[in-house]
Protein backbone atom coordinates (compact mmCIF):
# COMPACT_ATOMS: atom_id res chain seq x y z
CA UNK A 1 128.96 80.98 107.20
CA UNK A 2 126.82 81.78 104.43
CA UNK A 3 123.74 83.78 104.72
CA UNK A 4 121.08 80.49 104.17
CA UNK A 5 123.18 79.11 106.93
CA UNK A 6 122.83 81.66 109.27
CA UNK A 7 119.00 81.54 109.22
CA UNK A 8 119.38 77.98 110.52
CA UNK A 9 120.92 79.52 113.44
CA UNK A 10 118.13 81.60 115.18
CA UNK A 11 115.83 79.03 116.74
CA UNK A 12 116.48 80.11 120.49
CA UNK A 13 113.54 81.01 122.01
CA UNK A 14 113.10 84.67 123.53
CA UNK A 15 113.23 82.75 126.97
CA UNK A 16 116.95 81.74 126.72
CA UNK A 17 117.92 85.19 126.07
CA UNK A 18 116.31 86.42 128.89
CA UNK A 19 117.17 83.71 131.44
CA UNK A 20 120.66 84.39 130.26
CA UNK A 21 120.58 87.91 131.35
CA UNK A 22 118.86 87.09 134.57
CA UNK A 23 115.83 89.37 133.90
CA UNK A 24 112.77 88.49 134.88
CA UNK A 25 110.09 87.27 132.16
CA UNK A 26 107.37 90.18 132.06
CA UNK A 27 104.63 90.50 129.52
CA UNK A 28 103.27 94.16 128.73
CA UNK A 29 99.63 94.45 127.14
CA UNK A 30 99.15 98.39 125.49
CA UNK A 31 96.48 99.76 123.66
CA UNK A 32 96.17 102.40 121.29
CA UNK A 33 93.54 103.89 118.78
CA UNK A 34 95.02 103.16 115.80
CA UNK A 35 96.10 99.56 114.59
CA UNK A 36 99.07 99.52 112.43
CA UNK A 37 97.58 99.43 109.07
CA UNK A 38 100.76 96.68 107.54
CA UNK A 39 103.74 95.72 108.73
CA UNK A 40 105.79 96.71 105.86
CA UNK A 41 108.08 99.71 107.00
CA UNK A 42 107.65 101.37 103.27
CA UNK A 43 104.44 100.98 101.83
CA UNK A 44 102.48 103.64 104.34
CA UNK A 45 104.29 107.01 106.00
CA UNK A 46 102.22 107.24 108.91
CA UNK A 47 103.03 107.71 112.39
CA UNK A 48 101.16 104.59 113.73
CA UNK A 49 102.91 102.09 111.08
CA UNK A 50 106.39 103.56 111.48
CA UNK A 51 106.14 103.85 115.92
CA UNK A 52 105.00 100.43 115.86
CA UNK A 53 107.68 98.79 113.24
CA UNK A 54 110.37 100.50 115.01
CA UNK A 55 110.32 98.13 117.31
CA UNK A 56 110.74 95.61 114.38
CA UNK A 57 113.16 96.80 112.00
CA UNK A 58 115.94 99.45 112.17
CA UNK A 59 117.50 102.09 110.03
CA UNK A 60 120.91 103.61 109.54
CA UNK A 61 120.21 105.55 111.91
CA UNK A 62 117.59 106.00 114.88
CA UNK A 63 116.53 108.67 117.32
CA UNK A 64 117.21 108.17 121.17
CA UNK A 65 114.89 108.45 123.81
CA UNK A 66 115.78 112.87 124.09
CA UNK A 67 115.08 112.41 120.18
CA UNK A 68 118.74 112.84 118.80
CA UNK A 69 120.24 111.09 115.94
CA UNK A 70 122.54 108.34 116.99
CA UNK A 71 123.79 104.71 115.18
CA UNK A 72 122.12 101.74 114.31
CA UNK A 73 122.95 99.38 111.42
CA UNK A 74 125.41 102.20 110.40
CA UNK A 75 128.14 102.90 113.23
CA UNK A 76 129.17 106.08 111.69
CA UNK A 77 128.70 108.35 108.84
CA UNK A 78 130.68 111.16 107.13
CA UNK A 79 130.07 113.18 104.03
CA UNK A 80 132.01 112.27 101.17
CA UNK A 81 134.73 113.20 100.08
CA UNK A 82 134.88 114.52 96.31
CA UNK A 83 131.31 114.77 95.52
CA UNK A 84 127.70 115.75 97.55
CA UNK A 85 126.40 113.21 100.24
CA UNK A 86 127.10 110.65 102.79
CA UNK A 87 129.31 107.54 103.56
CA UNK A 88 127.48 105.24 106.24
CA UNK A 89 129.84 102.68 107.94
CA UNK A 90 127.53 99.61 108.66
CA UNK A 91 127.49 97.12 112.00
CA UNK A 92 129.02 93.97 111.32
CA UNK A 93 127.61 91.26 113.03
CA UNK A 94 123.98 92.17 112.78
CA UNK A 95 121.72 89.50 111.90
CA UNK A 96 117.91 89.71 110.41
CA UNK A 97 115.14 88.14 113.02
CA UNK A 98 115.43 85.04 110.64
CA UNK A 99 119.26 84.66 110.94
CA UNK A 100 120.40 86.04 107.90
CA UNK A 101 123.50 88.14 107.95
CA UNK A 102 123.16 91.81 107.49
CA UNK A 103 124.89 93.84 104.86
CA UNK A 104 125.44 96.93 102.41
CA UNK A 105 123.54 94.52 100.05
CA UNK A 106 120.26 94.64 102.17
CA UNK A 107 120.89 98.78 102.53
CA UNK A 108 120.72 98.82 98.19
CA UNK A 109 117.91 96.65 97.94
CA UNK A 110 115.71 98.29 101.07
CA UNK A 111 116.86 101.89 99.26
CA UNK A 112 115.52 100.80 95.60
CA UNK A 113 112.36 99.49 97.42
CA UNK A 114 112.02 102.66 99.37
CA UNK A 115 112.46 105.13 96.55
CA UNK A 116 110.36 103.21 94.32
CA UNK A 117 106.69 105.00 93.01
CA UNK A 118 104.74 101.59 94.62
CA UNK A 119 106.33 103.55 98.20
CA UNK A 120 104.52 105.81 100.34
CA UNK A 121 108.07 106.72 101.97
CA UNK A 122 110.10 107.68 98.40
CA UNK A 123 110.17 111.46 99.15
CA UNK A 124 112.57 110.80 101.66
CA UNK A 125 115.20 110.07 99.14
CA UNK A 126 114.28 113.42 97.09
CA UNK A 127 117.92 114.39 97.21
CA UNK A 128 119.46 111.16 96.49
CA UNK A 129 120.75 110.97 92.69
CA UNK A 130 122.89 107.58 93.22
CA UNK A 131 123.43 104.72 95.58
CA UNK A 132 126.45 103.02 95.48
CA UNK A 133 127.98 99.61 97.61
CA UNK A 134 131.65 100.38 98.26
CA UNK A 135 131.95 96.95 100.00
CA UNK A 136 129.92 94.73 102.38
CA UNK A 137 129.96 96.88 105.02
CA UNK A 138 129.96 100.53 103.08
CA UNK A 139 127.48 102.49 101.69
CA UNK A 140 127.37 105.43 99.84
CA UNK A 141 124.11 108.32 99.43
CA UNK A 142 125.19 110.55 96.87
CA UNK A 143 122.65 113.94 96.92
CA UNK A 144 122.66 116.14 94.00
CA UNK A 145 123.60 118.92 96.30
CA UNK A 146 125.17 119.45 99.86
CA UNK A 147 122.46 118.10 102.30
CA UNK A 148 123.26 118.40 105.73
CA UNK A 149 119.96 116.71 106.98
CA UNK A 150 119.99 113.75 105.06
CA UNK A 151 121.51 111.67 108.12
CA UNK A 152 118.24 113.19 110.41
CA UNK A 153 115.88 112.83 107.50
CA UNK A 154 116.39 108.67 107.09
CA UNK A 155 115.30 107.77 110.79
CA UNK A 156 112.72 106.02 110.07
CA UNK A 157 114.22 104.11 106.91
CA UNK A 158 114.14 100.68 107.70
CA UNK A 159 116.21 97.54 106.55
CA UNK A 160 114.50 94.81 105.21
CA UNK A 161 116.44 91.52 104.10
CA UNK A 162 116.64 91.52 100.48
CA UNK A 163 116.95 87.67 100.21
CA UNK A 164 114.01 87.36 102.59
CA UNK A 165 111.77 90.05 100.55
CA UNK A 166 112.41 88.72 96.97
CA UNK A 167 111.61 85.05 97.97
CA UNK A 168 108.42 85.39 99.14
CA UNK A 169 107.13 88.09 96.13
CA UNK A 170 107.64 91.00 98.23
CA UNK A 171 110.27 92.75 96.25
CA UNK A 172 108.02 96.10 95.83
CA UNK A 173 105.68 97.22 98.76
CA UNK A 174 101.69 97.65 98.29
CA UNK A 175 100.74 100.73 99.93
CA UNK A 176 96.56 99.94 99.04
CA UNK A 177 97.02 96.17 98.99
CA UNK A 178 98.55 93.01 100.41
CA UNK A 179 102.00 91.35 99.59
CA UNK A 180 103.36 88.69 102.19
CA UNK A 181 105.48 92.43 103.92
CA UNK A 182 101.63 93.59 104.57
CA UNK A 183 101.27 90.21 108.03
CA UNK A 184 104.84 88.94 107.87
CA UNK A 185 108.12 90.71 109.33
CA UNK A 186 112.05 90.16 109.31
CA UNK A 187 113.78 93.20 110.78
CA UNK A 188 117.26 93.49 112.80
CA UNK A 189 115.57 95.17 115.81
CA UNK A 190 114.60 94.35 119.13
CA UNK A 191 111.35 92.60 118.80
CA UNK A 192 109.64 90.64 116.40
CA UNK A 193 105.96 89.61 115.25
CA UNK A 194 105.20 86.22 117.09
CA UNK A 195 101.18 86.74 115.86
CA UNK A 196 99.30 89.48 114.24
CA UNK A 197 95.12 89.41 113.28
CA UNK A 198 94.72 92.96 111.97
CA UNK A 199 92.53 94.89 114.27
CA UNK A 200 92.61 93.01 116.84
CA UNK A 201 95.47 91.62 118.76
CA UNK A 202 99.62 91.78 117.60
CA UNK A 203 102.12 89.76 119.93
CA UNK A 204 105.85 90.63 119.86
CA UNK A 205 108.61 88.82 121.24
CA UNK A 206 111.84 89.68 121.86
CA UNK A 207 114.64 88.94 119.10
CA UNK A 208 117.19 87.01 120.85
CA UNK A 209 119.85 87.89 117.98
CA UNK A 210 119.54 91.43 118.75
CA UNK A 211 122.84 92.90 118.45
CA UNK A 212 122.42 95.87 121.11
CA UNK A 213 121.85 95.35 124.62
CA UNK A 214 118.40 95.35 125.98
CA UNK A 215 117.36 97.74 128.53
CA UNK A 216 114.02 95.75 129.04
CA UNK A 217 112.44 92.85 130.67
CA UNK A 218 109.59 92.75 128.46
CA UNK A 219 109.33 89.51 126.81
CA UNK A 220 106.03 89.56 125.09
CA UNK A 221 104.16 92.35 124.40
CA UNK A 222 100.41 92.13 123.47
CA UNK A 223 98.85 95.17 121.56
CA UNK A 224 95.37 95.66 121.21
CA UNK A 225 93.44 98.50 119.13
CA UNK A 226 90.70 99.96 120.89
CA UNK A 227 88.68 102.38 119.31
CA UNK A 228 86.48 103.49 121.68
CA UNK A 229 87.98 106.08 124.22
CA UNK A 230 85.63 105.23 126.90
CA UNK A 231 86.61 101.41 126.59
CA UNK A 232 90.14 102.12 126.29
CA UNK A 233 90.34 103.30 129.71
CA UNK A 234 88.04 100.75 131.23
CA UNK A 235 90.42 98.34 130.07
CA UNK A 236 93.05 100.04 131.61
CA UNK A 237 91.42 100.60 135.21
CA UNK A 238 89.80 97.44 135.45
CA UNK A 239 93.71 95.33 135.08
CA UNK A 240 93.07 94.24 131.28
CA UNK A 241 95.93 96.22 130.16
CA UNK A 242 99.00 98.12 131.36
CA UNK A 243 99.35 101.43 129.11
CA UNK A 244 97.41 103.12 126.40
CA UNK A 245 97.81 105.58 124.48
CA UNK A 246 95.83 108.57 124.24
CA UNK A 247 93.12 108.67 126.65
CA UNK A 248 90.33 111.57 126.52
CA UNK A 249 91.93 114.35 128.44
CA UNK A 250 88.96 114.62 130.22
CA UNK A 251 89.64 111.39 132.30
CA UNK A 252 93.35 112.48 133.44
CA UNK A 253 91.86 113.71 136.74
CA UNK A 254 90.20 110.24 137.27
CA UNK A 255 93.30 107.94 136.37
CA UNK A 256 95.53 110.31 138.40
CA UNK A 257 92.76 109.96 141.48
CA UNK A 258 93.25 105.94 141.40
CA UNK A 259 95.76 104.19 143.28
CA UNK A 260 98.01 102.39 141.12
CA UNK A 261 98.02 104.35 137.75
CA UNK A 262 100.13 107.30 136.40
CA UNK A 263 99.70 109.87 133.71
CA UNK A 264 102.35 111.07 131.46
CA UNK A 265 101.75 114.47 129.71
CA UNK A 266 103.67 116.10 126.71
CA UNK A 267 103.33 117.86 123.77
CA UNK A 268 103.74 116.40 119.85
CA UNK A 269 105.92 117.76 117.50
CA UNK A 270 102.67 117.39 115.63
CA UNK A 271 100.67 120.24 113.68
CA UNK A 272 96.99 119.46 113.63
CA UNK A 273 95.39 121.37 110.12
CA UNK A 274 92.95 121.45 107.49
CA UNK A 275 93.38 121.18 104.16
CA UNK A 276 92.05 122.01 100.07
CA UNK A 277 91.62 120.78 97.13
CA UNK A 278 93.61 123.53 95.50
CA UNK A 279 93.87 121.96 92.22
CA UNK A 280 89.78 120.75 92.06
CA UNK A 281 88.16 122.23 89.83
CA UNK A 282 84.36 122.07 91.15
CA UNK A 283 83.93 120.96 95.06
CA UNK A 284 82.81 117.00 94.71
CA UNK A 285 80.33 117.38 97.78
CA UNK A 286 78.63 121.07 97.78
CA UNK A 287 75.05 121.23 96.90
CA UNK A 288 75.03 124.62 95.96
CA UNK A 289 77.57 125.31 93.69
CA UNK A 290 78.66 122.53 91.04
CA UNK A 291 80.49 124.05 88.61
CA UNK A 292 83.29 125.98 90.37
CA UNK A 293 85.68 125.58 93.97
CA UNK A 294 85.69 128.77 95.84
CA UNK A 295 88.39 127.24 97.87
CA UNK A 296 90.84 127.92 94.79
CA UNK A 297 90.49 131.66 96.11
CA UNK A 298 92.75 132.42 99.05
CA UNK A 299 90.21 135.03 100.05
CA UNK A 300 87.55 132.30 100.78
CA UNK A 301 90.25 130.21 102.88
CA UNK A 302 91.30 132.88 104.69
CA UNK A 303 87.80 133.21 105.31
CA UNK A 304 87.43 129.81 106.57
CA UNK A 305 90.80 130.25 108.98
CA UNK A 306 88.55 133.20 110.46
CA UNK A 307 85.80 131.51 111.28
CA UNK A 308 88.15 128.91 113.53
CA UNK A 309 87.94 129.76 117.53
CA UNK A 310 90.70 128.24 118.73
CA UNK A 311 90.30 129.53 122.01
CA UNK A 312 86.74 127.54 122.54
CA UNK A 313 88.21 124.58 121.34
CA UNK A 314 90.89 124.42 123.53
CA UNK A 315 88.59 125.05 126.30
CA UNK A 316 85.59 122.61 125.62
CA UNK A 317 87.69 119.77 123.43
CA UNK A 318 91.44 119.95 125.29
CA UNK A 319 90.73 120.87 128.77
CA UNK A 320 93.57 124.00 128.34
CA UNK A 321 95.82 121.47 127.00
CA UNK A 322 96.94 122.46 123.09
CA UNK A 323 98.76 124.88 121.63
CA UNK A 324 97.76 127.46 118.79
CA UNK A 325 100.01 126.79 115.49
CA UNK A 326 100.67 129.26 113.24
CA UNK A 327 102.61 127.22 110.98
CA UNK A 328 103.44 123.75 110.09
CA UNK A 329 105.81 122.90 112.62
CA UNK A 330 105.40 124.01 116.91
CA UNK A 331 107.77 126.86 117.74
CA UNK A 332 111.32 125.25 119.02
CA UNK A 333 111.86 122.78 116.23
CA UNK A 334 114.89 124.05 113.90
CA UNK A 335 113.55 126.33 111.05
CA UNK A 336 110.48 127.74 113.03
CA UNK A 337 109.92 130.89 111.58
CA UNK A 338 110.02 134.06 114.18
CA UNK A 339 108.92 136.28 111.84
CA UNK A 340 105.79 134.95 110.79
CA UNK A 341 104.33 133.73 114.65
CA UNK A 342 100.92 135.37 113.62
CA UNK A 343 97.65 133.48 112.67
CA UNK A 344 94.47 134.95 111.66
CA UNK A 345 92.24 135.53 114.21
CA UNK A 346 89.13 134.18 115.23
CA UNK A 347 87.04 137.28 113.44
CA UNK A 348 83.62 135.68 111.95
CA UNK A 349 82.63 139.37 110.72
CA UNK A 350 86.06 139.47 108.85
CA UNK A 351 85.40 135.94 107.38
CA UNK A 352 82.26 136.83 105.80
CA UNK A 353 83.37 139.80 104.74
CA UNK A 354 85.97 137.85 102.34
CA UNK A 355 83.24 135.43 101.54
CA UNK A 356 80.82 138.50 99.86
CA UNK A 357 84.32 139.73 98.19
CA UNK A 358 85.03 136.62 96.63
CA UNK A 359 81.32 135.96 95.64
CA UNK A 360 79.93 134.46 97.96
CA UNK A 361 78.06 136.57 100.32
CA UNK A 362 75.22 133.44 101.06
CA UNK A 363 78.12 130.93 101.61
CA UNK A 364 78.16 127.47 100.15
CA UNK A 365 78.03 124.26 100.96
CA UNK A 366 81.39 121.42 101.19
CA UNK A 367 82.46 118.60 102.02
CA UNK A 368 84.45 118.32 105.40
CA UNK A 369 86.44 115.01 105.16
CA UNK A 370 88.10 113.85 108.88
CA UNK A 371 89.00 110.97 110.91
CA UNK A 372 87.59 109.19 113.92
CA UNK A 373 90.38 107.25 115.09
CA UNK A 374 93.66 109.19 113.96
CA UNK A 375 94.17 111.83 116.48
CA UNK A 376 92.94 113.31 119.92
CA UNK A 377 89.46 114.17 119.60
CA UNK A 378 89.83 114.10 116.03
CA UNK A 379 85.65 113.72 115.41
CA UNK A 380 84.74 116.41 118.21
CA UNK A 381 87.32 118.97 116.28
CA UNK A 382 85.83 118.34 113.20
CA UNK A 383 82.23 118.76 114.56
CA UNK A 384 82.97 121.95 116.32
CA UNK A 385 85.05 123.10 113.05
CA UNK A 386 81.91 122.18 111.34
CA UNK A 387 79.38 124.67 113.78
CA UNK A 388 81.89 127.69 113.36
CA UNK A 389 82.51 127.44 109.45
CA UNK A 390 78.27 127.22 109.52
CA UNK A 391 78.51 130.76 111.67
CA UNK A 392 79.83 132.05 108.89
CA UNK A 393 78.09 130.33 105.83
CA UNK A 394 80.43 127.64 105.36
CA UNK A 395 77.98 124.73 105.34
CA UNK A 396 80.32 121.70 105.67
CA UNK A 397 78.86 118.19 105.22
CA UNK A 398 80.76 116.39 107.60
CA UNK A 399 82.08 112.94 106.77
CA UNK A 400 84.26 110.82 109.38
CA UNK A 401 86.01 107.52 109.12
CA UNK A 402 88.72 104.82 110.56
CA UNK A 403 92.05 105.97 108.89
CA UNK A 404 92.38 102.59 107.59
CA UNK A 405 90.12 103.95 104.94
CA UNK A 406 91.10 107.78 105.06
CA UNK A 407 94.29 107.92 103.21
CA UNK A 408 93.50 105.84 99.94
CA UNK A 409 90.28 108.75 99.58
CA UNK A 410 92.93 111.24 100.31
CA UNK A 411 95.27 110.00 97.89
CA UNK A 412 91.99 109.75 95.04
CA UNK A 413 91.38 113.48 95.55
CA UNK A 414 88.24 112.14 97.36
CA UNK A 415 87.29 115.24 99.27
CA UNK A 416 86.87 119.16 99.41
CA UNK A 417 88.22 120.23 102.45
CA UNK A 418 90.30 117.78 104.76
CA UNK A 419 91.87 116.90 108.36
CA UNK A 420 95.56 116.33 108.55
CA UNK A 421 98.14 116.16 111.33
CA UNK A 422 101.83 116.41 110.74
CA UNK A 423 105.09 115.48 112.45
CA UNK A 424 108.25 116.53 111.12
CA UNK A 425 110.34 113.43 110.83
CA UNK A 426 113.68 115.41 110.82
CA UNK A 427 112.59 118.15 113.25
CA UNK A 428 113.57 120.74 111.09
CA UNK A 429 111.00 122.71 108.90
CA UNK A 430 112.33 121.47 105.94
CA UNK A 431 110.29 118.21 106.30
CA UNK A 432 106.94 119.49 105.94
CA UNK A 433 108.21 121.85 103.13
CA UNK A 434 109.22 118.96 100.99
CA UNK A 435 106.42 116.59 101.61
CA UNK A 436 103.12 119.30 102.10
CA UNK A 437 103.98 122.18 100.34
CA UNK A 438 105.46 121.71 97.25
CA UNK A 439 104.33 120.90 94.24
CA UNK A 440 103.28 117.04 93.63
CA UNK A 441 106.14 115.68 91.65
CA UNK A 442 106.41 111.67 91.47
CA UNK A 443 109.74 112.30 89.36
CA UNK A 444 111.64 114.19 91.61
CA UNK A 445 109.48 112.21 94.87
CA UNK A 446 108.31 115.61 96.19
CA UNK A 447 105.04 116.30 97.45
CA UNK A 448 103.56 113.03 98.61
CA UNK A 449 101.19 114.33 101.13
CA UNK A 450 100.48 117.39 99.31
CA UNK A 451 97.22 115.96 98.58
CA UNK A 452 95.32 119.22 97.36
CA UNK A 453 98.42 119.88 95.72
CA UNK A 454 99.05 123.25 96.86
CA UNK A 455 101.74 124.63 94.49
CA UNK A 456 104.16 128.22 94.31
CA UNK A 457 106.76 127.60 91.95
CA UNK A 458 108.91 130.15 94.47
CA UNK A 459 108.42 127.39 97.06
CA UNK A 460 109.59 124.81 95.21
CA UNK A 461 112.26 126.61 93.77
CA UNK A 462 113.70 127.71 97.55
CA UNK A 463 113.08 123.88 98.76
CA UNK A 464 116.50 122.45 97.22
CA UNK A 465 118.16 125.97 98.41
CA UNK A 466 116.94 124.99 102.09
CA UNK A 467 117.77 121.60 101.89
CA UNK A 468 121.75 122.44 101.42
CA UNK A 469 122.44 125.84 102.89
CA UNK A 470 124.50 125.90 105.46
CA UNK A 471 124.99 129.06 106.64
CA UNK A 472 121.88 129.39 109.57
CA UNK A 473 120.91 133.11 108.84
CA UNK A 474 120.32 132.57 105.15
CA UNK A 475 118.79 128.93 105.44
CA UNK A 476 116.75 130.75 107.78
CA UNK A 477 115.58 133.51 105.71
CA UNK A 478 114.47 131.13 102.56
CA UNK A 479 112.38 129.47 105.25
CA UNK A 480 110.61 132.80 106.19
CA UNK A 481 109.65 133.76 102.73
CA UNK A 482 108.33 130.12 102.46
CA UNK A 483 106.45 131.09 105.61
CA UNK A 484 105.28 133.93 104.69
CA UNK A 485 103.78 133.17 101.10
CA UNK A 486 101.89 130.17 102.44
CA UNK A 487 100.83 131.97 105.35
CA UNK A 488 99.67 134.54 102.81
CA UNK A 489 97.98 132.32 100.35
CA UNK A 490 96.52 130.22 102.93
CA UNK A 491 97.90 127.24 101.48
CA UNK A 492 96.60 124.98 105.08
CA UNK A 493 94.93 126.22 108.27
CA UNK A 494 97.25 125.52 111.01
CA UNK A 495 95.28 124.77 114.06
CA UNK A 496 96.87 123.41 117.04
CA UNK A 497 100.24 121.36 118.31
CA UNK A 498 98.50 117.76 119.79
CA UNK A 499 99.08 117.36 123.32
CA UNK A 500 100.64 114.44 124.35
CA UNK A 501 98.27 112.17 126.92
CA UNK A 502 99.11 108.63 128.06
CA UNK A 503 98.22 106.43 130.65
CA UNK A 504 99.80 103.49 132.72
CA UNK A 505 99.82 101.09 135.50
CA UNK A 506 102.08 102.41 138.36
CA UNK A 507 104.77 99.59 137.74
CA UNK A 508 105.56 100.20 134.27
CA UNK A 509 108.58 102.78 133.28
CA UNK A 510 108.27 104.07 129.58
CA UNK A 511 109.98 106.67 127.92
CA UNK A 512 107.35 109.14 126.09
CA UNK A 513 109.07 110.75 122.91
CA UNK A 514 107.89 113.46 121.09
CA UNK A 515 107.31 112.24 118.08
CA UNK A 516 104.70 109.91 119.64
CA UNK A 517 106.77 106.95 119.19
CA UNK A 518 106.15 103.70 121.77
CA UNK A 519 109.55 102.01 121.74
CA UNK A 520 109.34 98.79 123.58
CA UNK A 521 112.95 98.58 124.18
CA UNK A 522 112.79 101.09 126.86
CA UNK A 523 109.97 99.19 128.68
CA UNK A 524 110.17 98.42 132.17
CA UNK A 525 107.54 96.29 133.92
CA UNK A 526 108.17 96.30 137.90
């Protein structure tokens, strides 16, 4: 059966499936803060795009609910044979959510699409140097050196069909502007887009051609944005939805005091900071001094890490709830460095101190760039960041936003000092190494998030020495000096690991991850 064929095939409705299995038909209405901002799985590397289209599409490979690496549209993998990388073994069978058949062919295509510079995502395939298609079915990743992660670092890779993509002018993704990938979808995985208005309401069905075996009885599922914290959770109480996603921590006493509703609590593998501009010459938003950026001298950034109490915010903001990072990644994930657990204390004398060494015993003025809809209390932190750095003579002008419009000013050099939060996608420290602290490098697909471009030519010369030792005790030590020299130069202010806070009706069983992914195929309403 050919694959135009095939397509012809997959007009069951999700109903059949289900009344097959003799589930019963339940339909699950979430909320979250953040609307996915397109529903094409390359174009933007952010947490809210790639939780929601994993319920969509599907990678090689894909994380279970205790966040190991098991197989997807690959069955198995090994590294090859005669030369650096990885063999993946692909399902046979699989078909996309329009009935086309699956193969290696789909893998090359969704790889060249991936990797290409129109890609927010092409840093994952740093290490690649060569794809090849052994057969239908067999797929080879060959890495300039040995790369032991690569399996764990393409999680969130997803297929697209590469007939499907090229027919409707979607061959390349547009990470700042529409193709038909931005509203449309044609994945392998479990659900699929029945409706989407941007902003305000997506409905997913179930894909009846799935290949694995559901362990659901969801069969639609109705997301809604919601903004507003305080309306979130009114929603919520009053019936109009079943789960959201955070809520203010400072309603988890009143959701666990009502009959009928459950909180789950975690915490994110995610490192809340602040960035530079390390490579701006002036600051774009000080009114004080315009022809130099003081934050180009560690001393004054070290200053600014000073003037953080991290104490008080975790008090007034997060109800005891967070976390104190000292690094890019939380203590536990694989390449957390022991030897650097320190972070400059909350010392406002120190941090004017450096100010008046660096030249700037009067302070200045900056811009203070954040979101509003992005992370927990992501406004509040940045107005209480805001007060201390003013302690101190750090004036900030704060500016908040919807992240719909935060990243493209990000990715224009658009600010002076910036909000960020990070999740390693591998779990390993490596992650945030290649895509926040070294150098930008389009070539070599390095760097993508580095958007003050922070750069030590030591750290990018230990990256591709992390990224294929094998031996634990010297991997390990590369990562400490890259530790140590950022911690040293102050290349971001690590502030806190997020706490994870959701909310649901009584009746529904969910799996909370922590990588903050909602996976609807674990979804069971009672």
């Amino acid at each position: 059966m050919t694959r135009r064929n095939l397509r012809n095939s997959a007009l069951l409705g999700s109903a059949l499936a289900f009344c097959a299995m003799g589930v019963s038909a339940e339909t699950l209405r979430w909320a979250s803060t953040t609307d996915p901002q397109t529903m094409d799985p390359h174009a933007v590397n952010s947490a809210p795009v790639l939780s929601f289209l994993n319920n969509v599409y599907e990678g090689l490979v894909r994380r279970g609910q205790d966040m190991s690496i098991e197989p997807s549209l690959a069955v198995s993998w090994e590294p090859l044979e005669d030369e650096n990388g990885w063999r993946f073994n692909l399902r046979e069978g699989v078909t996309f959510q329009d009935g086309a058949a699956f193969t290696a062919e789909d893998v090359m295509f969704s790889y060249q699409r991936a990797s290409d510079e129109a890609a927010d995502v092409r840093s994952w395939f740093a290490p690649v140097s060569d794809v090849r298609v052994v057969d239908d079915f067999t797929i080879d990743f060959v890495t300039t050196a040995p790369n032991p992660l690569f399996p764990d670092s393409i999680a969130n890779f997803m297929i697209l069909d590469k007939d499907w993509a090229e027919s409707n002018d979607a061959a390349l993704p547009a990470r700042d502007a529409e193709n038909f990938a931005t509203m449309n979808v044609n994945g392998t995985g479990p659900f699929t887009v029945a409706s989407r208005d941007p902003g305000v309401r997506t409905t997913l069905v179930p894909h009846d051609g799935w290949w694995d075996d559901a362990q659901h009885n969801v069969t639609e599922a109705v997301f809604t944005p919601i903004g507003n914290s305080a309306t979130g959770l009114a929603a919520l109480l009053s019936g109009e939805i079943d789960f959201i996603q955070p809520i203010p921590l400072q309603d988890v006493e009143q959701v666990e005091g009502r009959d009928g509703f459950k909180v789950l609590e975690g915490e994110e593998t995610r490192v809340i900071m602040f960035g530079f501009g390390h490579e701006h010459d002036t600051l774009l938003y000080s009114s004080d001094v315009t022809d130099a950026n003081p934050f180009t001298d560690p001393r004054v950034r070290l200053a600014a890490a000073h003037a953080i109490d991290i104490a008080s915010i975790d008090r007034v903001l997060f109800r005891g709830k967070i976390e104190p990072a000292n690094q890019l990644v939380p203590a536990g994930i694989s390449g957390y460095s022991e030897a650097n657990q320190d972070r400059p204390a909350y010392d406002p004398d120190r941090a004017r101190e450096l100010l008046a060494e660096a030249g700037y015993p009067d302070g200045f003025s900056f811009g203070l760039k954040c979101t509003n809809d992005r992370y927990i209390n992501d406004e509040a932190l940045c107005r209480a960041a805001a007060s201390m750095f003013a302690a101190v003579g750090l004036n900030a002008e704060l500016s908040t936003g919807p992240v719909r419009d935060y990243w493209p000013q990000l990715r224009e050099d658009d600010f002076d000092m910036y909000l960020l939060g990070w999740s390693p996608g591998t779990f390993d420290m490596e992650h945030p190494i290649r895509f926040l602290m070294h150098s930008q490098d389009d070539e070599k697909k390095l760097g993508s998030w580095n958007f003050g471009n922070y750069s030590n030519a030591r750290v990018d010369e230990l990256l591709p020495q992390i990224q294929q030792e094998i031996d634990p005790a010297t991997r390990q030590a590369m990562i400490d000096e890259v530790v140590a020299i950022t911690q040293e130069e102050v290349a971001y202010i690590p502030l806190y690991t997020q706490p994870l806070i959701w909310a649901a009706k009584d009746n529904v069983d969910l799996t909370q991850r922590a990588d903050n992914f909602f996976m609807l195929r674990w979804v069971t309403v009672n």
